[in-house]
Protein backbone atom coordinates (compact mmCIF):
# COMPACT_ATOMS: atom_id res chain seq x y z
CA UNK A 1 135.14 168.46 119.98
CA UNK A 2 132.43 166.91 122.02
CA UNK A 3 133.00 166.62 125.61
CA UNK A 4 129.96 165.90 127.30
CA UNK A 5 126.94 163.21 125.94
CA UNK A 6 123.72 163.06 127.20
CA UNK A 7 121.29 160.98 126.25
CA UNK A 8 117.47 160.24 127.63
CA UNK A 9 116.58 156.74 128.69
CA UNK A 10 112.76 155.45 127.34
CA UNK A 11 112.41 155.72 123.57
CA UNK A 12 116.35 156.48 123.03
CA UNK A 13 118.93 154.80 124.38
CA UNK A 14 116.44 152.07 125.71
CA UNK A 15 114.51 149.71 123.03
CA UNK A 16 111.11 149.44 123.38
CA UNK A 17 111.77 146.29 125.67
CA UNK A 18 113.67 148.52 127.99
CA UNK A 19 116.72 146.86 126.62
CA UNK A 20 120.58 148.41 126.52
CA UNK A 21 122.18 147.49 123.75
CA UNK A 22 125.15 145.48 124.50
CA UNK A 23 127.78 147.26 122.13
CA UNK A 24 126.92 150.47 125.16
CA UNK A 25 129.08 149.15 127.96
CA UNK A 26 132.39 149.06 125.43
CA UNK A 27 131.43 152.64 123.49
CA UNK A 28 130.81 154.02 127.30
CA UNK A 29 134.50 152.76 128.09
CA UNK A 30 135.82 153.92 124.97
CA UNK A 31 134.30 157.69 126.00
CA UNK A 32 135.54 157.75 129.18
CA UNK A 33 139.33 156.89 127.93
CA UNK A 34 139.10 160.02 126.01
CA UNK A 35 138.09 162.26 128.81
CA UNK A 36 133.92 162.52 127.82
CA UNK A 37 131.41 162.28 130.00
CA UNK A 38 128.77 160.35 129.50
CA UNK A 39 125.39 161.24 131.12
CA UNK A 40 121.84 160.13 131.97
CA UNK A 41 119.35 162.33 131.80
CA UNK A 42 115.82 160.65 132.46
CA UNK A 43 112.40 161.69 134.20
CA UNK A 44 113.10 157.73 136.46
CA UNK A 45 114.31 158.37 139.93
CA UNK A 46 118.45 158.52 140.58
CA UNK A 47 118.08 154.95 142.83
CA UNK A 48 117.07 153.10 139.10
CA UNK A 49 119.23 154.71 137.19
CA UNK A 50 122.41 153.97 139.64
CA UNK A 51 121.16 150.45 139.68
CA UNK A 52 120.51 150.78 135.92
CA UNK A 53 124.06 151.57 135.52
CA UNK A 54 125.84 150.16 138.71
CA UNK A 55 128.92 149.09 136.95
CA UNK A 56 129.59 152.55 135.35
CA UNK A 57 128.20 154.39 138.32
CA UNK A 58 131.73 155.95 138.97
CA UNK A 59 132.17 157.45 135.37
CA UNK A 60 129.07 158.26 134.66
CA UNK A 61 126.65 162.00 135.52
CA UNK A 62 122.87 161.30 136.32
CA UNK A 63 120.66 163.66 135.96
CA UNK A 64 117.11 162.29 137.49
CA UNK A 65 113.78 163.00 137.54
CA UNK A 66 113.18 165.28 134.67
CA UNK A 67 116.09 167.47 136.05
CA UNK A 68 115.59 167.80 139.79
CA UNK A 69 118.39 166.20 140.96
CA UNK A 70 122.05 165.43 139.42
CA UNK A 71 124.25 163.11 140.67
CA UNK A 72 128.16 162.38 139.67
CA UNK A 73 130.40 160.01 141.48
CA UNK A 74 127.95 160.02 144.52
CA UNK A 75 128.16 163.70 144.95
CA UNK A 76 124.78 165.65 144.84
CA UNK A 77 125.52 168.57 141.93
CA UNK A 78 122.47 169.81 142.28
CA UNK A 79 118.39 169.55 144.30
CA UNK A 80 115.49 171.31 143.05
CA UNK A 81 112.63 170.78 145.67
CA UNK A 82 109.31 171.80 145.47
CA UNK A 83 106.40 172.98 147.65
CA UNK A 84 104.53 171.55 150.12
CA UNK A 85 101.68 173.88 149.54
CA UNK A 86 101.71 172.34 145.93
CA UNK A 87 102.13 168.49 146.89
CA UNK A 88 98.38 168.75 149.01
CA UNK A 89 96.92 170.60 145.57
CA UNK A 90 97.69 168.26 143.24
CA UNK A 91 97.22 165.17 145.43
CA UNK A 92 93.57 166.79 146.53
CA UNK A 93 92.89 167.22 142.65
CA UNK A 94 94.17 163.71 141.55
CA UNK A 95 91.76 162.10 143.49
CA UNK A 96 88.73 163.49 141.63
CA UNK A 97 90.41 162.98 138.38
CA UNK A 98 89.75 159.52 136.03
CA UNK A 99 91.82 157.28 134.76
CA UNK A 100 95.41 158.02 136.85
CA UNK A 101 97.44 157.33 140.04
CA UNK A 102 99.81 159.60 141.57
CA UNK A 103 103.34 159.09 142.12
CA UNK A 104 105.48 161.65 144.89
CA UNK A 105 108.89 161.31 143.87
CA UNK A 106 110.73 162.53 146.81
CA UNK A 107 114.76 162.66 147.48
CA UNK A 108 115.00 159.25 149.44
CA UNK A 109 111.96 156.92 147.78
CA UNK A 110 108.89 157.63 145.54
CA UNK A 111 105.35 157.26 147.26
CA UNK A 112 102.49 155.90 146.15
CA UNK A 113 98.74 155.15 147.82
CA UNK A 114 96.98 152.57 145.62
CA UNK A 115 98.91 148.73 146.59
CA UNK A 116 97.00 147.54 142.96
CA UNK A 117 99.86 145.21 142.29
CA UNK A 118 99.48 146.40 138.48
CA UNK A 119 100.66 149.58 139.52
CA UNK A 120 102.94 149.22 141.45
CA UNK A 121 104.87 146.73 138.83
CA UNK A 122 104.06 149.45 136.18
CA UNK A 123 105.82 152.15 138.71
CA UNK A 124 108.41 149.70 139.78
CA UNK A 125 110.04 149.90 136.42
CA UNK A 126 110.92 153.65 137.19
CA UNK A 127 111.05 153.89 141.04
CA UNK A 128 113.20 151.00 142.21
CA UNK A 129 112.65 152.87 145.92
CA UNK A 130 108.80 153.01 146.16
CA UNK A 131 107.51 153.28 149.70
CA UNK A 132 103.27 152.70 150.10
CA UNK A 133 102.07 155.27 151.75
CA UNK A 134 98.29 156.04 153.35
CA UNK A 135 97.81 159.78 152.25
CA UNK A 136 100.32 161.13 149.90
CA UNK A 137 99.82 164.52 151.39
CA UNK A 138 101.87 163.48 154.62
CA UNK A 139 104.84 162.57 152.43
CA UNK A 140 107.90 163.84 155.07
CA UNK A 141 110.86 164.21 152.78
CA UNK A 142 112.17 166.53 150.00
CA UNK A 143 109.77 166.44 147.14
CA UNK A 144 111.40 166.98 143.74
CA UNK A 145 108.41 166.16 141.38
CA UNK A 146 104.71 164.98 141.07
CA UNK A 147 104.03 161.96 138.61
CA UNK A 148 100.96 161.19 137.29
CA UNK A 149 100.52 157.89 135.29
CA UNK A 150 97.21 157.96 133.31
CA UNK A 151 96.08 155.09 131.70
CA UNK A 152 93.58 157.44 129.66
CA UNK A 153 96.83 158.98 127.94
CA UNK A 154 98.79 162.32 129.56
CA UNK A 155 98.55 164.36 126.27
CA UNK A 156 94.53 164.16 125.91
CA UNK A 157 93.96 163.74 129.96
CA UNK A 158 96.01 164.28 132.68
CA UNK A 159 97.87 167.45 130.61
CA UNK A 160 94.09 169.07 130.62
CA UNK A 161 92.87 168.19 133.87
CA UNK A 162 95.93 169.52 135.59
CA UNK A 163 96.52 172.67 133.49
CA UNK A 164 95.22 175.27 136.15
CA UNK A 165 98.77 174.22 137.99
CA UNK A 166 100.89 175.59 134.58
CA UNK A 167 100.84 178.93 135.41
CA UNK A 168 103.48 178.68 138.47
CA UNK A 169 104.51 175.38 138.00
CA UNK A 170 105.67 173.27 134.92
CA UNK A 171 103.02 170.60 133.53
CA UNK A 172 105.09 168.47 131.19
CA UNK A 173 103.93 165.36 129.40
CA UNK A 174 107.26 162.95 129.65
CA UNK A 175 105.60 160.13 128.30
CA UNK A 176 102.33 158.64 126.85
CA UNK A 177 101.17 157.51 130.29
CA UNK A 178 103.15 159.93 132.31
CA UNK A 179 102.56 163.42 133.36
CA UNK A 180 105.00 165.75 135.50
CA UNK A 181 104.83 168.52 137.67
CA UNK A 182 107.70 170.17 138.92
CA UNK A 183 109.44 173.92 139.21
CA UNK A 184 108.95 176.24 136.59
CA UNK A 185 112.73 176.54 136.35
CA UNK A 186 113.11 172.69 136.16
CA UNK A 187 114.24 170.56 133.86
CA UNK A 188 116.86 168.41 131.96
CA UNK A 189 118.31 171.72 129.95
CA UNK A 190 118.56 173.54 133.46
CA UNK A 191 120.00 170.59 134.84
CA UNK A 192 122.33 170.38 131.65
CA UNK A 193 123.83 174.12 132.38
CA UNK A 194 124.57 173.60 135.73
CA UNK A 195 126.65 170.08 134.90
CA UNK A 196 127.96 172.48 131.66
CA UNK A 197 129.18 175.08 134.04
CA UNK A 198 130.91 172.83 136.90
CA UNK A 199 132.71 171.00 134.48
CA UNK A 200 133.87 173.70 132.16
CA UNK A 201 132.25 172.89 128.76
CA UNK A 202 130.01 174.99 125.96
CA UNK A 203 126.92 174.76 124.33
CA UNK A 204 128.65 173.42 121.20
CA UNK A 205 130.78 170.99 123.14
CA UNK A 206 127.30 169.07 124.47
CA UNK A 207 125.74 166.88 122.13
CA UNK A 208 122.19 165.23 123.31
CA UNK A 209 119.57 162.51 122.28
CA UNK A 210 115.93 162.61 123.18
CA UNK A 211 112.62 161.53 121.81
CA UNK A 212 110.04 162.93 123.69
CA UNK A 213 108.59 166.26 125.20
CA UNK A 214 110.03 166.27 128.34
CA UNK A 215 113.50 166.14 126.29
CA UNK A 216 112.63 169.67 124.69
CA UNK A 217 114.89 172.21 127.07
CA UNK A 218 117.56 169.39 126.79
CA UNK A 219 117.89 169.77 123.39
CA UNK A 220 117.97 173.80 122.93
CA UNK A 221 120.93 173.34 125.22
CA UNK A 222 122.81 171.35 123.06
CA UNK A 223 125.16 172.20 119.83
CA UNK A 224 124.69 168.77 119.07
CA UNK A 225 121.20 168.07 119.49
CA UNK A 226 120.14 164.68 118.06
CA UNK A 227 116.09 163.86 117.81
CA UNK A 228 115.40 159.86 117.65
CA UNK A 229 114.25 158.88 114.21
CA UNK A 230 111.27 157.88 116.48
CA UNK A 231 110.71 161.09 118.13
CA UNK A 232 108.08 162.90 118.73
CA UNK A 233 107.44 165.51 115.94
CA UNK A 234 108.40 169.00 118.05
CA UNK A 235 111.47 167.40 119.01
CA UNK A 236 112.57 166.04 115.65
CA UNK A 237 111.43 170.23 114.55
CA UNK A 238 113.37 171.37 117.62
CA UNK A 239 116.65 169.55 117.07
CA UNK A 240 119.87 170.19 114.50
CA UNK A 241 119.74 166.48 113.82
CA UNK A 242 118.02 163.14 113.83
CA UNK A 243 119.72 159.98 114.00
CA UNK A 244 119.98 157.73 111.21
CA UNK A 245 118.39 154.66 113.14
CA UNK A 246 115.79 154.59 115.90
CA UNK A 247 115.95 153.32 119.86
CA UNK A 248 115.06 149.19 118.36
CA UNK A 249 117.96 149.76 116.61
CA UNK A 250 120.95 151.46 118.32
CA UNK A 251 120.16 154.71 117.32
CA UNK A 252 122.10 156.33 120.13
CA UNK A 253 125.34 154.21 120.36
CA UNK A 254 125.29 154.30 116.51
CA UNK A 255 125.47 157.69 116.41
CA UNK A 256 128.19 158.14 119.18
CA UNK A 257 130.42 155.51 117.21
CA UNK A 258 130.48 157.16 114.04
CA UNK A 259 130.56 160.86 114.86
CA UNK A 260 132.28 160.62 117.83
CA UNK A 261 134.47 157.87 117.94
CA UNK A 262 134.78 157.87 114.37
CA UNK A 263 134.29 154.41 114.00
């Protein structure tokens, strides 16, 4: 028996408009009257997804920023900070490095330097807090992960140019245009133990969706593991299942409704 859903947000539960599908809000209801959680796990900060989600906020888990911080009924679960040390490093390298902009995601806003009004509606869409900074090295707050958007492309660019930091630190492409550096230990399949273990339920009882990359742990730590029909190919190799439609077409509610809900 399932008890706990998570699902990613860009390329899965989210069309490629950024749209929810509107049979969601009445299969989310129908999971909570049956005692399952529903969760969020995306590499967005946890201020967009609880505006994402404001009317569910109470019965649903976030887990934000790649797996850095979980959230449930407005109690913290969980905080996985990093360096300061590593925050000057990257920032220093980033600035001799084509093509991107850097992104601190911190516990109380995200921080950027560059006001381009292009950027900042591109990281708007993912950091509803965003706070313009003049040097990104003076960030004062918790910092939970490093995002780099690269226009170039993460997989061929940024994912090379910042490879010397993989060695202590995870270097995870979470997107075409997106990059992130964050703890070693870090990520949506760490952050899906620890929400496992507080609330009592296995391996097999987790079932998960995901398309891309960053959605790789999240998937080895779930019986249920269900690739996008439009995933990435290592996740689609890496998962027991792959759903019978993809995110344009309700791939993830589709899925919930029939195996699941069994309707």
């Amino acid at each position: 028996m399932v008890k706990l859903i998570i699902t990613d947000m860009d390329g899965t539960l989210l069309s490629d408009k950024k749209e929810i599908h509107p049979s969601f809000w009445e299969t989310h209801r129908q999971l909570v009257e049956r005692g399952i959680i529903f969760a969020v796990a995306s590499g967005r900060q946890i201020y967009t997804l609880e505006d994402q989600f404001a009317s569910i906020k109470q019965g649903t888990l976030f887990i934000a920023e790649n797996g850095t911080i979980v959230r449930y009924k407005g109690e913290e679960v969980y905080l996985n900070k990093l360096d300061k040390q590593l925050l000057v490093n990257v920032v220093e390298k980033s600035r001799h490095v084509e093509g991107i902009e850097m992104v601190v995601c911190g516990r109380n806003s995200a921080y950027v330097e560059n006001d381009d009004p292009l950027l900042l509606t591109e990281v708007k869409k993912y950091y509803h807090r965003l706070t313009l900074i003049d040097d990104l090295t003076k960030v004062d707050d918790d910092i939970l992960k490093l995002a780099i958007y690269d226009s170039i492309g993460a997989e061929t660019n940024s994912a090379m140019a910042f490879s010397e930091f993989a060695t202590n630190y995870k270097v995870t492409v979470s997107g075409h245009e997106w990059l992130d550096i964050t703890n070693l230990e870090a990520s949506k399949g760490d952050a899906i133990i620890r929400a496992r273990n507080k609330f009592k339920i296995s391996k097999e009882e987790t079932m998960a969706f995901g398309d891309y990359l960053n959605d790789m742990e999240m998937m080895q730590e779930a019986g249920q593991s269900y690739a996008m029909k439009n995933a990435h190919p290592d996740i689609i190799k890496a998962s027991r299942f792959v759903t019978e439609y993809d995110n344009n077409n309700n791939g993830v509610v589709h899925t919930i409704r029939k195996k699941v809900l069994g309707l």
